[in-house]
C-alpha atoms as a PDB file:
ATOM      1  CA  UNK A   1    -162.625  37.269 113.224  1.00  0.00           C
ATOM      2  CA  UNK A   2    -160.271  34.818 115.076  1.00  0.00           C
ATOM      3  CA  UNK A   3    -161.103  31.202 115.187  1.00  0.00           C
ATOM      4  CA  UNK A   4    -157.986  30.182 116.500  1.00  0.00           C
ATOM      5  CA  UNK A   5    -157.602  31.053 120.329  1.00  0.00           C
ATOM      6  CA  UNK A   6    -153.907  32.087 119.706  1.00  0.00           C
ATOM      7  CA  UNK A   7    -155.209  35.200 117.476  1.00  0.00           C
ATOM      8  CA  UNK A   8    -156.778  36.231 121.089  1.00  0.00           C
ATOM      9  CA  UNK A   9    -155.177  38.885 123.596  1.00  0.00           C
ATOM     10  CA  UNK A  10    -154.971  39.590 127.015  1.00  0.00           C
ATOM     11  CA  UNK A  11    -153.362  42.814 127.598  1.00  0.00           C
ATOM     12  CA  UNK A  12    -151.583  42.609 124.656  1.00  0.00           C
ATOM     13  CA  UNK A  13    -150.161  38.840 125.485  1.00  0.00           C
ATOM     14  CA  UNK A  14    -151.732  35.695 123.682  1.00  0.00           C
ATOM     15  CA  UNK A  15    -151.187  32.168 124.069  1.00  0.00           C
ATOM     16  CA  UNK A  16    -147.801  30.973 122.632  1.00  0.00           C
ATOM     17  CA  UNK A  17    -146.026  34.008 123.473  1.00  0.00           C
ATOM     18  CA  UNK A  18    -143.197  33.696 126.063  1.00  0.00           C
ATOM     19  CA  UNK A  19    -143.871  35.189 129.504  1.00  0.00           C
ATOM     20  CA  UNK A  20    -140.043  36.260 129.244  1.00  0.00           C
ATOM     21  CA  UNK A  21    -141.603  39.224 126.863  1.00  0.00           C
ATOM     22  CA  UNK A  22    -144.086  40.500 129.381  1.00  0.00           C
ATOM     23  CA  UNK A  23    -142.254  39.727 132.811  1.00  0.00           C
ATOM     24  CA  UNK A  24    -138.400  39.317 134.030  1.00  0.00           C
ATOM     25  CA  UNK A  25    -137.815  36.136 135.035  1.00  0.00           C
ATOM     26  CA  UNK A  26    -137.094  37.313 138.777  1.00  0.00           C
ATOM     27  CA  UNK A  27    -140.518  38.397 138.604  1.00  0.00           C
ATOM     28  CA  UNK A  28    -142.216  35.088 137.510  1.00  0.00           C
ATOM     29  CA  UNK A  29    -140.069  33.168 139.859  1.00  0.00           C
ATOM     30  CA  UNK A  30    -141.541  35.803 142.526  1.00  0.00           C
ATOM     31  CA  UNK A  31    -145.242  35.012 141.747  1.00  0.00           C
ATOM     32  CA  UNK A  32    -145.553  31.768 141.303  1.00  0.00           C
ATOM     33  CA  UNK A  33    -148.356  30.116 142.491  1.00  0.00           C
ATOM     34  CA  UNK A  34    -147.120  26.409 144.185  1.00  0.00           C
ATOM     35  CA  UNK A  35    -150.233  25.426 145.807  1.00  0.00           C
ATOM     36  CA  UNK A  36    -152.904  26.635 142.782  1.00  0.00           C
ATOM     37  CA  UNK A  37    -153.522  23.251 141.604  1.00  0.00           C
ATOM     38  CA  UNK A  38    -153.003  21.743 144.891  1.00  0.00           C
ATOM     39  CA  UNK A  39    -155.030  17.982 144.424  1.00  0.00           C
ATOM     40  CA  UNK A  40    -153.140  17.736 140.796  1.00  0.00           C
ATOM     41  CA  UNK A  41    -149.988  15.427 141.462  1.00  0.00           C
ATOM     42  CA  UNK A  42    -148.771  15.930 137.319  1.00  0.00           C
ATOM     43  CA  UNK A  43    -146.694  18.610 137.545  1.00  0.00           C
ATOM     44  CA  UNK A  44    -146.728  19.244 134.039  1.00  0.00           C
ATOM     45  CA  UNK A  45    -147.717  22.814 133.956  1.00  0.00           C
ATOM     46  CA  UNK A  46    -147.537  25.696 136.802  1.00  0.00           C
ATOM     47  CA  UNK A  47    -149.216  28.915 137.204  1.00  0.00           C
ATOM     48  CA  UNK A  48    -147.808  32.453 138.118  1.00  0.00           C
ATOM     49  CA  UNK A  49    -150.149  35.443 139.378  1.00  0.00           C
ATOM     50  CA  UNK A  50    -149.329  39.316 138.453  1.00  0.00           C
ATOM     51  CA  UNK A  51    -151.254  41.576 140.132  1.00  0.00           C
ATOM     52  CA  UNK A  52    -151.454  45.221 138.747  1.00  0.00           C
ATOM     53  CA  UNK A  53    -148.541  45.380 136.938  1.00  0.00           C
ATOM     54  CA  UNK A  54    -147.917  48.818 135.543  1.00  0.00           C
ATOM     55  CA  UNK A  55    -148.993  47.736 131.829  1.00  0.00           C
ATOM     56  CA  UNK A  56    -152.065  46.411 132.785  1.00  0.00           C
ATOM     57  CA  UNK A  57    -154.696  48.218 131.310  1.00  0.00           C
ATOM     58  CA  UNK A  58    -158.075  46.614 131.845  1.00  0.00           C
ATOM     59  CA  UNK A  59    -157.417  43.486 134.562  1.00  0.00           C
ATOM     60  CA  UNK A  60    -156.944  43.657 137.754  1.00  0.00           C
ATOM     61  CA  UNK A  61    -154.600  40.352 137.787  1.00  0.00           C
ATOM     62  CA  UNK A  62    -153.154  37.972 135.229  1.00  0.00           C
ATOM     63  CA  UNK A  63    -152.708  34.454 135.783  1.00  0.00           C
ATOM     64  CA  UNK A  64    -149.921  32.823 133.193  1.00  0.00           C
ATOM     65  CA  UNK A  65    -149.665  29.160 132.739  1.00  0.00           C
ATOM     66  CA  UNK A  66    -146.605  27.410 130.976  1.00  0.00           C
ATOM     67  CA  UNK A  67    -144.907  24.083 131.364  1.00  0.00           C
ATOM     68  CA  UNK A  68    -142.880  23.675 134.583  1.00  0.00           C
ATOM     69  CA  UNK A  69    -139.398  23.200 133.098  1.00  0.00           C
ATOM     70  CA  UNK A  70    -139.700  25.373 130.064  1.00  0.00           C
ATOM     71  CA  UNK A  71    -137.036  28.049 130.161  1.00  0.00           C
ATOM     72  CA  UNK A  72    -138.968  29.975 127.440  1.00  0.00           C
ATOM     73  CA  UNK A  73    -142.042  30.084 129.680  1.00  0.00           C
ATOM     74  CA  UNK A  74    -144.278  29.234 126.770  1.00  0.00           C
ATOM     75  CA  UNK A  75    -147.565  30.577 127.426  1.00  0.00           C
ATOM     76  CA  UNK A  76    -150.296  27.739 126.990  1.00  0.00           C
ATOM     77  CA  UNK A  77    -153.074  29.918 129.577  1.00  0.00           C
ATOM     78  CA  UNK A  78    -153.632  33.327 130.555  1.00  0.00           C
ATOM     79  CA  UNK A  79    -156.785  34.630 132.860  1.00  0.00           C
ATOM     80  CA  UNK A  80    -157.409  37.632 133.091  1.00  0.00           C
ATOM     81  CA  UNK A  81    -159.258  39.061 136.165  1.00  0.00           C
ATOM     82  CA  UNK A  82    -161.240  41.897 137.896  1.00  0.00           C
ATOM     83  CA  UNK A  83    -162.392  42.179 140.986  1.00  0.00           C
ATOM     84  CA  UNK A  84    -165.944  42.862 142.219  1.00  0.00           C
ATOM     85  CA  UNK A  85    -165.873  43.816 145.867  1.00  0.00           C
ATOM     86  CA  UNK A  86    -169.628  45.546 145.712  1.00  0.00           C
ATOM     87  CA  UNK A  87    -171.680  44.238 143.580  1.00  0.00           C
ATOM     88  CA  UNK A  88    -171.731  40.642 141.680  1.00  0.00           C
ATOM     89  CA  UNK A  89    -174.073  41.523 139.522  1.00  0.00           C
ATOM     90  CA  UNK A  90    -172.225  44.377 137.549  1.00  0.00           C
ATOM     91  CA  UNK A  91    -169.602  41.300 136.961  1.00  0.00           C
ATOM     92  CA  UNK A  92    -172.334  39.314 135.726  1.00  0.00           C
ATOM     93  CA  UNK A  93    -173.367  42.553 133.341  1.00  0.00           C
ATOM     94  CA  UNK A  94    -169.548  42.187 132.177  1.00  0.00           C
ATOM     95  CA  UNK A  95    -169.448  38.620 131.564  1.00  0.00           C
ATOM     96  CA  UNK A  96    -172.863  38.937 129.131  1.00  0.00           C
ATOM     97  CA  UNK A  97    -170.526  41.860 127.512  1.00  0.00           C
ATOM     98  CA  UNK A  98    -167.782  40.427 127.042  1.00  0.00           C
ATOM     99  CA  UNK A  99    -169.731  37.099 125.468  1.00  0.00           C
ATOM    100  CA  UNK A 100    -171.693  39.351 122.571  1.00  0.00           C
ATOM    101  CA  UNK A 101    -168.026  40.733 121.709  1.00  0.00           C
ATOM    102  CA  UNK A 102    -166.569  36.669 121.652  1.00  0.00           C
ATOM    103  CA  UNK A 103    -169.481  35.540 119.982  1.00  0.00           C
ATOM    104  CA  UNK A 104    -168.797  38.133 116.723  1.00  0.00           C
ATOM    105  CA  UNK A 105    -165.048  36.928 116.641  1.00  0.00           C
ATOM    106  CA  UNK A 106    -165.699  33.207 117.121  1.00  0.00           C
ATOM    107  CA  UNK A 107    -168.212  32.871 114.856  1.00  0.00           C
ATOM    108  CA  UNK A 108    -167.697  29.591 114.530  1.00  0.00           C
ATOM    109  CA  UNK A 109    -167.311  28.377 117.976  1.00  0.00           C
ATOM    110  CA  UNK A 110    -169.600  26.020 119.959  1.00  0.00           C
ATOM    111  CA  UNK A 111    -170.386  28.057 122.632  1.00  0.00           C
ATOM    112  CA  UNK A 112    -171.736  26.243 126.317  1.00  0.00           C
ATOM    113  CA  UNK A 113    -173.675  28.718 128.729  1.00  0.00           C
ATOM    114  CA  UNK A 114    -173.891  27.816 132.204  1.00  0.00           C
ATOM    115  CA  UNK A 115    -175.342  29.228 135.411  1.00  0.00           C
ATOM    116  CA  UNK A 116    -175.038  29.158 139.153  1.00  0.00           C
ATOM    117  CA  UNK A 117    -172.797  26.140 139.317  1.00  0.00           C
ATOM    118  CA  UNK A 118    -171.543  25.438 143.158  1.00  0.00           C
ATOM    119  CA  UNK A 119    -167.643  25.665 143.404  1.00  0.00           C
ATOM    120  CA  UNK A 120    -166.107  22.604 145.011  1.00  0.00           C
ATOM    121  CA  UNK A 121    -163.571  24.652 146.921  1.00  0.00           C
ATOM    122  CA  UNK A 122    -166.376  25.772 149.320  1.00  0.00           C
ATOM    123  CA  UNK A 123    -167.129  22.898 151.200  1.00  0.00           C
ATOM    124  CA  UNK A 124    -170.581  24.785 152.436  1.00  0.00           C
ATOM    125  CA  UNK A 125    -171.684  25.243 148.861  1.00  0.00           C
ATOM    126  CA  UNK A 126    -172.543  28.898 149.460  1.00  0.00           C
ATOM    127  CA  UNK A 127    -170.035  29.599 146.391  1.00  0.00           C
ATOM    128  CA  UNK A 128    -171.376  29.596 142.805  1.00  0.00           C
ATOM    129  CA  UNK A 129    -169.718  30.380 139.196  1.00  0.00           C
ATOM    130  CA  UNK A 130    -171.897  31.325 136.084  1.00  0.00           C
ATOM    131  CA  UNK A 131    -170.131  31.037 132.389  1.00  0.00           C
ATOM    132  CA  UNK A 132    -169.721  31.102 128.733  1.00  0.00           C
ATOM    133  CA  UNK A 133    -167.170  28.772 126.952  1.00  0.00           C
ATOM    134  CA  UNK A 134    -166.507  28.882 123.358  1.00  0.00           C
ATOM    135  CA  UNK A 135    -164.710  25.715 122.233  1.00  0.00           C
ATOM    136  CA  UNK A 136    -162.204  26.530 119.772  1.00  0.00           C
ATOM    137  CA  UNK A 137    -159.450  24.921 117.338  1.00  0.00           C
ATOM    138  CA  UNK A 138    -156.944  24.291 119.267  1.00  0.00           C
ATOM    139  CA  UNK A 139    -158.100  25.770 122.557  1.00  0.00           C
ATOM    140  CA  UNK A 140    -160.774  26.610 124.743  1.00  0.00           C
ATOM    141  CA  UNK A 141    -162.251  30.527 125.948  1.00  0.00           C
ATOM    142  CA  UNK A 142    -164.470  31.184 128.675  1.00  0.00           C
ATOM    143  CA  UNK A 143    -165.573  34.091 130.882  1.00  0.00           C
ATOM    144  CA  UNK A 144    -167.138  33.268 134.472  1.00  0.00           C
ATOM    145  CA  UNK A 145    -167.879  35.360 137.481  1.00  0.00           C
ATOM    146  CA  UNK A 146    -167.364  33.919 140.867  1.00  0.00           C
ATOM    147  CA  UNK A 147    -169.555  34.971 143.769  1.00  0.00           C
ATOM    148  CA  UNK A 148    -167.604  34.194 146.781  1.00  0.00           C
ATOM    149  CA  UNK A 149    -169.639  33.326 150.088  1.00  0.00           C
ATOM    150  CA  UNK A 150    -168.395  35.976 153.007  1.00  0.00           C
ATOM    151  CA  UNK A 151    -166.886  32.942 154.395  1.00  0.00           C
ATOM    152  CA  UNK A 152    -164.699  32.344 152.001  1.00  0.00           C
ATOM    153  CA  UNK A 153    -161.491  34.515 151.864  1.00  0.00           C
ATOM    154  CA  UNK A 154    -161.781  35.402 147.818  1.00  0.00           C
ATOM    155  CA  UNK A 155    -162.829  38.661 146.120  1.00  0.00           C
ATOM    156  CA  UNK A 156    -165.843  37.803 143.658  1.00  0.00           C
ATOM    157  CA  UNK A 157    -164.111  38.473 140.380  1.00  0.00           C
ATOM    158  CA  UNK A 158    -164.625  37.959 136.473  1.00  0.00           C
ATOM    159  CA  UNK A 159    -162.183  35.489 134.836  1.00  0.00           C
ATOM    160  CA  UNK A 160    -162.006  35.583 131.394  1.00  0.00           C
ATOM    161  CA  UNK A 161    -159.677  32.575 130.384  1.00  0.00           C
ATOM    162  CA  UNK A 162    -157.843  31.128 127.252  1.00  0.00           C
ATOM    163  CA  UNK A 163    -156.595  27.769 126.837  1.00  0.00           C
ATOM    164  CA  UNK A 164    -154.594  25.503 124.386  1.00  0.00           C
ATOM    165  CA  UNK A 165    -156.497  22.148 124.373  1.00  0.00           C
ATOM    166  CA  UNK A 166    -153.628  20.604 125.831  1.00  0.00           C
ATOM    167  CA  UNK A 167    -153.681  22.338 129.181  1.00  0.00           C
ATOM    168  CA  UNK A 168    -157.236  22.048 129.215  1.00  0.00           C
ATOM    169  CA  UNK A 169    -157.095  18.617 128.822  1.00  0.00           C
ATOM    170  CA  UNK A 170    -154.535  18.586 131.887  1.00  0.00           C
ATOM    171  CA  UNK A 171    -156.363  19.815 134.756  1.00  0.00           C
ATOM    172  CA  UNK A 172    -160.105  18.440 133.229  1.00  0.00           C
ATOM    173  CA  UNK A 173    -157.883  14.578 133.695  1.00  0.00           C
ATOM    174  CA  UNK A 174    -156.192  15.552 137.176  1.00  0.00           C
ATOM    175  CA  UNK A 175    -158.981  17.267 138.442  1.00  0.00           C
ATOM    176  CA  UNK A 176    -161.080  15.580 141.395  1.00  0.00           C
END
């Protein structure tokens, strides 16, 4: 049972770790992501993308946050993703998974279900995300699938996420 998020692994790497054990620091230089939070002018924390990186044993792609200046690279968010090019609905089979095995290690989490919401970087509103958040001490995990409209230029994926409180707090204050 882990009630604190830290206790929590993606591909072996959990929040508070340093990126610097996972990744050179050539290659987070070489994947970070500039524009991710494009609207958020606080540059307190930055995000770098990995994409099948030979450890990698279940995601397709990680996403790392950590403070901008912090030579350690702190971790204070990691995503994990997979890509569903075929068929949403085996991602949403994965998400309900993935849930049951959260819900028996945060058993005392307040969990928050959600469905169908429209994502406000499609502008037609063809684009919806479905989730599960469990709110824990001190941080926040969730699993959502993303079904991309074909006009969009994304790959409907599963995103399981951790977060310290503080980074959530970050983008849900600098987000528009």
């Amino acid at each position: 049972f882990a009630d604190d998020i830290r206790d929590f692994q993606i591909e072996g790497i959990s929040i508070g770790d340093s990126t610097l054990d996972f990744f050179s620091e050539e290659e987070i230089k070489n994947n970070l992501q500039l524009q991710y939070y494009p609207n958020i002018k606080d540059k307190k924390f930055i995000l770098a993308e990995f994409y099948k990186f030979p450890f990698f044993q279940t995601y397709d792609s990680l996403q790392i946050i950590f403070k901008t200046n912090d030579k350690k690279y702190e971790i204070y968010g990691i995503f994990g993703l997979m890509f569903y090019e075929k068929n949403i609905n085996d991602c949403y089979k994965k998400m309900d998974e993935i849930a049951e095995e959260l819900s028996e290690s945060f058993i005392n989490a307040e969990r928050n279900d959600f469905q169908f919401k429209k994502h406000r970087a499609d502008k037609s509103g063809k684009s919806t995300y479905s989730g599960i958040g469990f709110f824990l001490k001190p941080g926040i995990a969730s699993i959502h699938c993303y079904d991309w409209s074909k006009d969009m230029s994304y790959t409907d994926n599963l995103r399981i996420n951790l977060k310290t409180q503080e980074l959530n707090n970050w983008i849900g204050v600098n987000r528009n």
